[in-house]
Protein backbone atom coordinates (compact mmCIF):
# COMPACT_ATOMS: atom_id res chain seq x y z
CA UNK A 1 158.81 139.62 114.52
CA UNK A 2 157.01 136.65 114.68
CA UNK A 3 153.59 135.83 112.48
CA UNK A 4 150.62 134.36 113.55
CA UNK A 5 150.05 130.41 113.54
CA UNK A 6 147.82 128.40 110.89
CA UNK A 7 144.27 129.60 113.48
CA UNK A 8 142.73 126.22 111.46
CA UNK A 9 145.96 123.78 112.31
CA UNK A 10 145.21 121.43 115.23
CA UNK A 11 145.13 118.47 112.00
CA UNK A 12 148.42 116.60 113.71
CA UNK A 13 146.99 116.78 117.09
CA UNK A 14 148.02 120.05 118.35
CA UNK A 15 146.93 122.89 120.79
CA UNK A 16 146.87 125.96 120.76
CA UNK A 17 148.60 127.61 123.63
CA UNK A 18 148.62 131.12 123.07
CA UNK A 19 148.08 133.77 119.82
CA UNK A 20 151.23 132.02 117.98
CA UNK A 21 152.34 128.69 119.70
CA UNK A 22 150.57 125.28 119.81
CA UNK A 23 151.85 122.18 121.90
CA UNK A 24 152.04 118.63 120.19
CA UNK A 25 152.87 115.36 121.40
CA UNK A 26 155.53 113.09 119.66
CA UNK A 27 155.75 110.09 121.52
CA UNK A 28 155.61 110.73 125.10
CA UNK A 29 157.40 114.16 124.51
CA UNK A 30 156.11 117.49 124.27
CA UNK A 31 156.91 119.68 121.25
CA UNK A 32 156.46 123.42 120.68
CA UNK A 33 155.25 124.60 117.28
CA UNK A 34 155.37 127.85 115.95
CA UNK A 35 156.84 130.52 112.70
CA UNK A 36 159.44 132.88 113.90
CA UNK A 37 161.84 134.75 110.67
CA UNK A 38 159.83 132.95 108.16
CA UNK A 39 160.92 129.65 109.45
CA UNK A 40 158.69 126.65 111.12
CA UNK A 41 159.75 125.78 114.49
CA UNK A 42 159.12 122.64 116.44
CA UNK A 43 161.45 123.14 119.53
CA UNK A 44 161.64 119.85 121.93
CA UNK A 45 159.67 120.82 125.32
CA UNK A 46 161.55 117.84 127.27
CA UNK A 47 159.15 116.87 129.07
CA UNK A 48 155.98 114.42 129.34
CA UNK A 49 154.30 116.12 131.41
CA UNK A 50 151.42 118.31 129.27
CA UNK A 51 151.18 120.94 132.38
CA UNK A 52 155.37 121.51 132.22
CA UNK A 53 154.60 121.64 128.20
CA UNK A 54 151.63 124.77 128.17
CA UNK A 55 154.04 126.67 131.21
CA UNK A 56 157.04 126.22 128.75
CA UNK A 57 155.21 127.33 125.49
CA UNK A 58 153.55 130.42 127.44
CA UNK A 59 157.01 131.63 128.18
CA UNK A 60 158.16 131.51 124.38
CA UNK A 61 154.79 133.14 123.33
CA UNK A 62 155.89 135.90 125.47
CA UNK A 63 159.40 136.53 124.10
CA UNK A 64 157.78 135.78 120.57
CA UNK A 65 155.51 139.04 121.51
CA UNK A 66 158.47 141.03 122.70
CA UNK A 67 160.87 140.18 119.85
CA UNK A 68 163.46 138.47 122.07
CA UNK A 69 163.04 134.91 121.27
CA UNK A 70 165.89 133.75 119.80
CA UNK A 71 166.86 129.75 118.70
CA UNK A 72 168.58 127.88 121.37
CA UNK A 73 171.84 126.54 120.11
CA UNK A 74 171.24 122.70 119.39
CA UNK A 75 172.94 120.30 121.90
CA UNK A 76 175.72 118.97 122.23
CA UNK A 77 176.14 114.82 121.22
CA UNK A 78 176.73 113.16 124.03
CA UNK A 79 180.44 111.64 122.99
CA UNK A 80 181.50 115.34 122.40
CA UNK A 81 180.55 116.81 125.40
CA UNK A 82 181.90 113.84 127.19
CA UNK A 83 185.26 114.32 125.02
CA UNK A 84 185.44 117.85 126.08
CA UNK A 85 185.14 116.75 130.04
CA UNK A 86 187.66 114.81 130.10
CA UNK A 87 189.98 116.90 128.38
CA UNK A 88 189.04 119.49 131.20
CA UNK A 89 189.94 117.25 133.65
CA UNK A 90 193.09 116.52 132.34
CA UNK A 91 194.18 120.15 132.06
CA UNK A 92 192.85 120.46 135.75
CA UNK A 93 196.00 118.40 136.33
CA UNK A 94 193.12 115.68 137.73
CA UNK A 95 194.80 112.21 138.92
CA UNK A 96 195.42 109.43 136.76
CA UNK A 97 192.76 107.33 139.00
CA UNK A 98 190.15 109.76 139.41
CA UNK A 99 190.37 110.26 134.92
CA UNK A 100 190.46 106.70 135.01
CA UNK A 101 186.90 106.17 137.10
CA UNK A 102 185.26 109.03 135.47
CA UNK A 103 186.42 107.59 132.00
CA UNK A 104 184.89 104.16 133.16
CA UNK A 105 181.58 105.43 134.24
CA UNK A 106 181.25 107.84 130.55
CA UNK A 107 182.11 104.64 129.14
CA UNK A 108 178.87 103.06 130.81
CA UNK A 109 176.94 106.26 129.67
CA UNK A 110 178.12 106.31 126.28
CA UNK A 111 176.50 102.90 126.23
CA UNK A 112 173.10 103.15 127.74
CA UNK A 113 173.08 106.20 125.18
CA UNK A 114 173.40 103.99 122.57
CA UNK A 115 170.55 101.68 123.74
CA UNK A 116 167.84 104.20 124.24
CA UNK A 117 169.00 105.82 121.05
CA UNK A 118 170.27 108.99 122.87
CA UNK A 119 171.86 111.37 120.71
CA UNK A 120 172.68 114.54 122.48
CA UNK A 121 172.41 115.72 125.78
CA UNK A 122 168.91 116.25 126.30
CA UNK A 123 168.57 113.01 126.63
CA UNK A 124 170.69 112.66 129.39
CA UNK A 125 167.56 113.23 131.74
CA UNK A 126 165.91 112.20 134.79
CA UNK A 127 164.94 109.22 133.30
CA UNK A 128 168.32 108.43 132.09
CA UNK A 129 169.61 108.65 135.51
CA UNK A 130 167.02 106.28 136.50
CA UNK A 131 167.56 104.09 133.76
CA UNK A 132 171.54 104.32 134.39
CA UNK A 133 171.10 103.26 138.37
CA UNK A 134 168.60 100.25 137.33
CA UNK A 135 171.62 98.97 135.26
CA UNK A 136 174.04 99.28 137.82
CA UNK A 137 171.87 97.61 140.36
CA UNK A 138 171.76 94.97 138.46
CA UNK A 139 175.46 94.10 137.96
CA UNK A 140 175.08 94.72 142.40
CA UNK A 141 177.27 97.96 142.34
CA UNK A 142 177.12 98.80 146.07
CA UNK A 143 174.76 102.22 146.26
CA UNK A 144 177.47 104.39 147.23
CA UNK A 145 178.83 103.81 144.11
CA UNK A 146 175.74 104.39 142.66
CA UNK A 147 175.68 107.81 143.85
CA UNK A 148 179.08 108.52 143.04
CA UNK A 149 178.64 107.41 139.55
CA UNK A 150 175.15 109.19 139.73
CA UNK A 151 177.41 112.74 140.38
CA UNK A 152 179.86 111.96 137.88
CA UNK A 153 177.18 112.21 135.43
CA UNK A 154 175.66 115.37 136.91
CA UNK A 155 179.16 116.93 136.51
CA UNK A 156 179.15 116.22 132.89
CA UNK A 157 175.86 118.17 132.40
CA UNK A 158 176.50 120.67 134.65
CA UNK A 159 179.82 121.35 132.82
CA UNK A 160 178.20 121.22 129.32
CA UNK A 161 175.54 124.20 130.65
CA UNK A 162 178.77 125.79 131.61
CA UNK A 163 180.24 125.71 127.96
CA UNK A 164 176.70 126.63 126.12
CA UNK A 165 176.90 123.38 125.00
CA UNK A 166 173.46 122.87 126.16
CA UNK A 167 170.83 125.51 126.84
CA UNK A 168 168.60 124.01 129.73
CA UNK A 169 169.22 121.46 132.07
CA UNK A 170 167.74 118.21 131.32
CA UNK A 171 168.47 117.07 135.41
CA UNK A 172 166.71 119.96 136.54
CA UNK A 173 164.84 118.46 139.53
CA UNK A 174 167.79 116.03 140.40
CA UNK A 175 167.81 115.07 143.88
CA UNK A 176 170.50 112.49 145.25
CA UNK A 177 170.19 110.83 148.36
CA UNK A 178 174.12 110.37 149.95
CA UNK A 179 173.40 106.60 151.20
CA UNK A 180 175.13 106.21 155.04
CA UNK A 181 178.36 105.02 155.28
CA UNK A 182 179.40 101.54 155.80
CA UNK A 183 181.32 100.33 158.50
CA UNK A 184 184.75 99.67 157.89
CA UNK A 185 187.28 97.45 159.16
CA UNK A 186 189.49 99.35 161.51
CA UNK A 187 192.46 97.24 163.33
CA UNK A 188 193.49 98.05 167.34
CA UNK A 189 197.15 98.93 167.58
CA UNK A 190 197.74 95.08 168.97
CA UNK A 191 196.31 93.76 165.33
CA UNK A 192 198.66 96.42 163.35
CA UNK A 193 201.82 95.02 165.12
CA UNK A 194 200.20 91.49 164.41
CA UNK A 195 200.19 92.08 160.43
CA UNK A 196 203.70 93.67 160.66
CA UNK A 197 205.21 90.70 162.56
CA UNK A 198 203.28 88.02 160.41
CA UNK A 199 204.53 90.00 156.76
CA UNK A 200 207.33 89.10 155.00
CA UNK A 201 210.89 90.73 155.27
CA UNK A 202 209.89 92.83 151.87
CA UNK A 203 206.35 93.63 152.72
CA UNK A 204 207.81 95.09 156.37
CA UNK A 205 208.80 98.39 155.02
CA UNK A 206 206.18 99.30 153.11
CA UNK A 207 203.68 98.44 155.31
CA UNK A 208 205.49 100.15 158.56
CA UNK A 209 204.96 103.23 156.72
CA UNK A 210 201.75 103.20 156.29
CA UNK A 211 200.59 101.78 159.99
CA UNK A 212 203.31 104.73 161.03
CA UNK A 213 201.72 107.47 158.84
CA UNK A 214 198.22 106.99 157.30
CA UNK A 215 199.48 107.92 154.48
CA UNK A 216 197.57 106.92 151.74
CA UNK A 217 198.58 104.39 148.94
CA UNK A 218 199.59 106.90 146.29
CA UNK A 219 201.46 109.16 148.48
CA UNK A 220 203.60 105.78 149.68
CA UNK A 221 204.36 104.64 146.49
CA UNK A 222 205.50 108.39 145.12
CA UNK A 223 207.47 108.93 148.13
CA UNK A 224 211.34 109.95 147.68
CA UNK A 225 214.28 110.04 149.47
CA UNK A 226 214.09 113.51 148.49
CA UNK A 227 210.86 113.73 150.64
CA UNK A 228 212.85 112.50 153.71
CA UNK A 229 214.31 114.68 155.87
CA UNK A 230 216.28 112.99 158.86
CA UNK A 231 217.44 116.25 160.57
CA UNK A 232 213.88 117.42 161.16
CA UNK A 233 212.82 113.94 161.62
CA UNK A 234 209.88 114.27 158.85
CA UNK A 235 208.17 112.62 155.97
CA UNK A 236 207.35 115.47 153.52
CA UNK A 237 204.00 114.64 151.45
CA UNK A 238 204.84 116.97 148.54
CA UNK A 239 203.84 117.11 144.91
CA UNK A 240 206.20 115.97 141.46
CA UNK A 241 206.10 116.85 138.35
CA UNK A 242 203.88 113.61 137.53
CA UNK A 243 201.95 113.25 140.53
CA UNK A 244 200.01 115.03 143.38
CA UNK A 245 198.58 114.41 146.65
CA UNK A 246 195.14 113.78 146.32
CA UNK A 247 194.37 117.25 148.06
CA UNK A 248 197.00 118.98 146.49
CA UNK A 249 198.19 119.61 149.59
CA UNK A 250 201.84 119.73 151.40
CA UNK A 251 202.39 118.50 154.62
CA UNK A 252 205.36 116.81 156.78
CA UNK A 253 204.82 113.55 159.46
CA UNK A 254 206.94 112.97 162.28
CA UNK A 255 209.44 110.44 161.67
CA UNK A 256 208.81 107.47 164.72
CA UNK A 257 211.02 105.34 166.09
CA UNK A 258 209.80 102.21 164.07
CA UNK A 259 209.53 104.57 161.03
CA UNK A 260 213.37 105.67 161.65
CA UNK A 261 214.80 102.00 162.07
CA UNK A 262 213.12 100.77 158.94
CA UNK A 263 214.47 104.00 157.00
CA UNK A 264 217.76 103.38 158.39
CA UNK A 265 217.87 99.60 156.90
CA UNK A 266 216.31 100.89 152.89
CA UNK A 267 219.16 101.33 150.65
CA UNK A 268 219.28 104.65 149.10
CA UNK A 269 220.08 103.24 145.34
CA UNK A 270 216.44 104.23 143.99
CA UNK A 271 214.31 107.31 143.80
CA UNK A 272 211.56 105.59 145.78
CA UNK A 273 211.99 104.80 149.20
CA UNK A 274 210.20 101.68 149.33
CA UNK A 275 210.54 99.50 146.47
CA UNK A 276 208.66 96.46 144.94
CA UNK A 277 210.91 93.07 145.21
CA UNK A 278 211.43 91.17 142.33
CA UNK A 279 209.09 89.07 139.91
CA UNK A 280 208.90 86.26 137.72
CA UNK A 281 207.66 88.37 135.08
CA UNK A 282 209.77 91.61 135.94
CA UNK A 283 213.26 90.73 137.36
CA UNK A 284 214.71 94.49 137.84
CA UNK A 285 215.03 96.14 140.79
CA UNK A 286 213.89 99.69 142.22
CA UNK A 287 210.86 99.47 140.35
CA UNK A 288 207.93 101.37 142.02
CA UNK A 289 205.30 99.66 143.87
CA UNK A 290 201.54 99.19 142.11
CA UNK A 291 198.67 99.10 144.88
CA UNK A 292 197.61 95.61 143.05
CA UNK A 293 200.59 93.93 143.83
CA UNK A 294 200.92 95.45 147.73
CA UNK A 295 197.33 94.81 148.08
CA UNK A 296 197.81 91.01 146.86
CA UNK A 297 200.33 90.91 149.41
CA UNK A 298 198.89 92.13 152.31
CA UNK A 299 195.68 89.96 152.03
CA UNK A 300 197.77 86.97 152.20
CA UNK A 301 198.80 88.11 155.32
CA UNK A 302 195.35 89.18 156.65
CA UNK A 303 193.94 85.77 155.65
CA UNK A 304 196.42 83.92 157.98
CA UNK A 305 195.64 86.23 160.74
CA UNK A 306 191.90 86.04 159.71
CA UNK A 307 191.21 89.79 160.18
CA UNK A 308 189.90 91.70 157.04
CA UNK A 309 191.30 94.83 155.74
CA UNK A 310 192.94 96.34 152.62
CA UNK A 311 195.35 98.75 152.82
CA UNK A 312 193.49 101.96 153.33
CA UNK A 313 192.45 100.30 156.60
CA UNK A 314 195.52 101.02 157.90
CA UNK A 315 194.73 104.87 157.54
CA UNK A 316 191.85 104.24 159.20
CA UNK A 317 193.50 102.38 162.09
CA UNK A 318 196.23 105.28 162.04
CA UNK A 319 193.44 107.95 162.83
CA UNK A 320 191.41 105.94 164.92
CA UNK A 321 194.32 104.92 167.38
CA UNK A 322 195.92 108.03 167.51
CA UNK A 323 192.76 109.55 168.82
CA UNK A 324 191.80 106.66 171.23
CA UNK A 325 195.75 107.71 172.55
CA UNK A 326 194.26 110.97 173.03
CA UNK A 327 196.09 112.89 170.19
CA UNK A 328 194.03 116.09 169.70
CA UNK A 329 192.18 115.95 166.61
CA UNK A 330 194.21 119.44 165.05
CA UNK A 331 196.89 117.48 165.34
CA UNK A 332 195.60 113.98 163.25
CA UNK A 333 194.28 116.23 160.58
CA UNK A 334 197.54 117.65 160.10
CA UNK A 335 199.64 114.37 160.22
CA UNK A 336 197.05 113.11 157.80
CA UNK A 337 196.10 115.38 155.20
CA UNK A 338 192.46 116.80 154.97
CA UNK A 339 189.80 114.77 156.66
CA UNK A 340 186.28 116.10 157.02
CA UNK A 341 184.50 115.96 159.84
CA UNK A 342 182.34 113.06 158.48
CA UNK A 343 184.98 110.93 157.43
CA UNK A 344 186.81 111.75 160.30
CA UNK A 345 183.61 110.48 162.75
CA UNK A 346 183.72 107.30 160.53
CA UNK A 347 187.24 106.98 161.33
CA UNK A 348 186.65 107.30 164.75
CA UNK A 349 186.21 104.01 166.30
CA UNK A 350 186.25 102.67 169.92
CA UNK A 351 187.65 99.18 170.17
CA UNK A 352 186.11 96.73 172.56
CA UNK A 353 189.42 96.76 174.63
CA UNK A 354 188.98 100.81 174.94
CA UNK A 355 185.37 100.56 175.06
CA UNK A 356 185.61 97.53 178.73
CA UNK A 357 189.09 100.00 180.09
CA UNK A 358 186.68 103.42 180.16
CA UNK A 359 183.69 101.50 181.41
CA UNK A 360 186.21 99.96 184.13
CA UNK A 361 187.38 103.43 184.92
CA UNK A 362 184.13 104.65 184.92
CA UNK A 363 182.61 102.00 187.47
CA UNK A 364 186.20 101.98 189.79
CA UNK A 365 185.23 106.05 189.54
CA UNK A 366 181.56 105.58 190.47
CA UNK A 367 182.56 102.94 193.31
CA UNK A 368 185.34 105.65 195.31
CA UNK A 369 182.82 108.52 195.16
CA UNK A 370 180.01 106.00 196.85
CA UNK A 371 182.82 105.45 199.47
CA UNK A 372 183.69 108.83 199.93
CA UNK A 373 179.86 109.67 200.45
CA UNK A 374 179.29 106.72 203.24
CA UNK A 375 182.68 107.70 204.81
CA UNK A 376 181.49 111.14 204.79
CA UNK A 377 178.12 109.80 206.34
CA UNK A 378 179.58 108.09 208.81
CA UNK A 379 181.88 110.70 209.87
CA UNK A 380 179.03 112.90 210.23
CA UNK A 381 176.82 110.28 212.38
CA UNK A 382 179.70 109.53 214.38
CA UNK A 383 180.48 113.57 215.58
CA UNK A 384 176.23 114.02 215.98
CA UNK A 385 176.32 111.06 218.12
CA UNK A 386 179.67 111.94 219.77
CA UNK A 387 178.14 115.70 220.43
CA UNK A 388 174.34 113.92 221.93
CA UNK A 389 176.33 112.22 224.36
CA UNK A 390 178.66 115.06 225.82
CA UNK A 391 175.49 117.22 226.17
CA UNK A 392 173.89 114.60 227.99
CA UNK A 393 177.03 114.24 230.25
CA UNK A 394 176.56 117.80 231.07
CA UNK A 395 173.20 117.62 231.99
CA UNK A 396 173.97 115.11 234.37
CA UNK A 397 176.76 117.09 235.87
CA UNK A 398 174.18 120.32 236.20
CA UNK A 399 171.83 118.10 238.13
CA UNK A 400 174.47 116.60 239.82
């Protein structure tokens, strides 16, 4: 049961709220202050705002009255809770590139904790957030990585609520605008077979399967010939043991013809079906490729054809040709993998080629139905007129 406050107190500055809790300022924070089981308690409001701080301090006045206050759990120190995460994430089976970003970015956080002498995760507030986007700005991280980065962050907090290792939630309030999308390069099928015929013998195969498939980089590299099945004429996107799609989902892609003839010419002494050639620095063979070194590649060959890219663009030119060829969009999504209907609109692109060829069919369209109408017209004029004249004939005749 709790006992009454000091009624005299109010010497370091603080009001009284209600029969046993006053409010005092530290700083620009809030504190609550109050006896509960013979103890002093001074309680961190988290917040600056002295309206938030009285609404807060009402609310433990009246579980002090009904006996049910008890003493939130202390948080969590930031590097622990970000420990615990990651570990999650990990055990979630989580990709070695997505636990490599989100590693990065509690790197960053660990950091500006350290600066603004953050110690646990109440401090990882509103203002935190705000102070954590002014520092990206300034080293010009593009916003939506801002926002992504922002999320990652949320996750951690959200997570830590999850695992009582906090007991409110400092980002209550949060609100994160999605910035729009930037445009992206997308190649016309006539550019594709331009980078293919411009690449290098050992560049061909790789690349063919990816302007064949939009498959994605990972699922390339981590394909098998285990994954290849030549008598149903399909790629089979399939987890291993060390790796999984980025979905986590299984799905099989028609085998074309350029597809088949650059299968047909890949020896079958590796596990991976396309293979990096050798190096100065590493001589073996079969080794798998890295996206660095493809990537390296490929620009070489995109900077002597002028045309900008990387090699996710050729996913995007996958999707957005197949549906300017009038593949239904079922269909894409299943060839593909899953593609939301907002990245799937950003994929969607209509190339100035396509874009002059419908107007063209639109105006040749426009141009016969005009001519049908004045034929149509004319026809009609012509069998009034033709009808005028035999009546007048007959009245002729009559008087005749």
């Amino acid at each position: 049961m709790a006992t009454n406050a000091d009624p005299a107190g109010g010497a370091d500055g603080s009001e009284r709220v209600g029969e046993y809790v006053r409010i005092f300022q530290r700083g620009k924070v809030w504190y609550a202050n109050f006896q509960h089981g013979g103890k002093q308690h001074r309680p961190s409001l988290n917040t600056m705002s002295k309206k938030e701080a009285r609404r807060q301090a009402l609310q433990i006045e009246v579980k002090l009255t009904a006996g049910k206050w008890n003493l939130a759990p202390e948080a969590a120190k930031v590097t622990e809770a970000i420990a615990a995460y990651l570990a999650f994430l990990r055990d979630e089976g989580r990709s070695p590139k997505t636990l490599s970003k989100y590693t990065k970015v509690f790197e960053r956080v660990a950091e500006l904790s350290q600066q603004r002498k953050v110690h646990n995760l109440l401090g990882i507030d509103l203002a935190f957030i705000d102070a954590y986007r002014a520092m990206r700005t300034k080293l010009k991280a593009a916003p939506k990585t801002k926002y992504t980065e922002s999320v990652i962050v949320r996750q951690l907090v959200t997570f830590a609520l999850s695992r009582k290792m906090l007991a409110i939630d400092p980002l209550q309030g949060l609100k994160l605008k999605k910035p729009k999308p930037t445009p992206q390069p997308c190649w016309t099928l006539e550019e594709v077979k331009a980078i293919l015929a411009a690449s290098p013998k050992e560049l061909k195969p790789p690349l063919t399967l990816l302007a064949e498939t939009g498959m994605r980089f990972g699922e390339l590299a981590w394909l098998t010939w285990d994954d290849v099945d030549l008598k149903a004429n399909v790629l089979r996107i399939q987890p291993k043991d060390e790796w999984k799609p980025k979905t986590g989902d299984c799905r099989a892609v028609p085998i074309s013809a350029p597809m088949r003839t650059v299968l047909d010419g890949l020896p079958r002494r590796w596990r991976w079906v396309v293979t990096m050639p050798p190096s100065a620095l590493h001589a073996e063979l079969g080794r798998q490729w890295t996206e660095r070194r493809l990537l390296s590649l490929l620009k070489k060959v995109l900077a002597g054809l002028q045309l900008p890219g990387k090699l996710h663009t050729f996913r995007h030119a996958f999707i957005s040709n197949a549906l300017l060829e009038g593949t239904a969009v079922a269909v894409v999504k299943e060839w593909v993998g899953h593609v939301d209907q907002q990245v799937l609109d950003l994929y969607t692109h209509v190339h100035d080629d396509a874009s002059q060829m419908a107007m063209q069919r639109l105006t040749e369209a426009n141009q016969r139905l005009q001519k049908e109408e004045k034929s149509c017209e004319r026809k009609e004029a012509d069998s009034a007129q033709t009808q005028h004249t035999r009546k007048e004939d007959r009245n002729e005749s009559d008087a005749k």
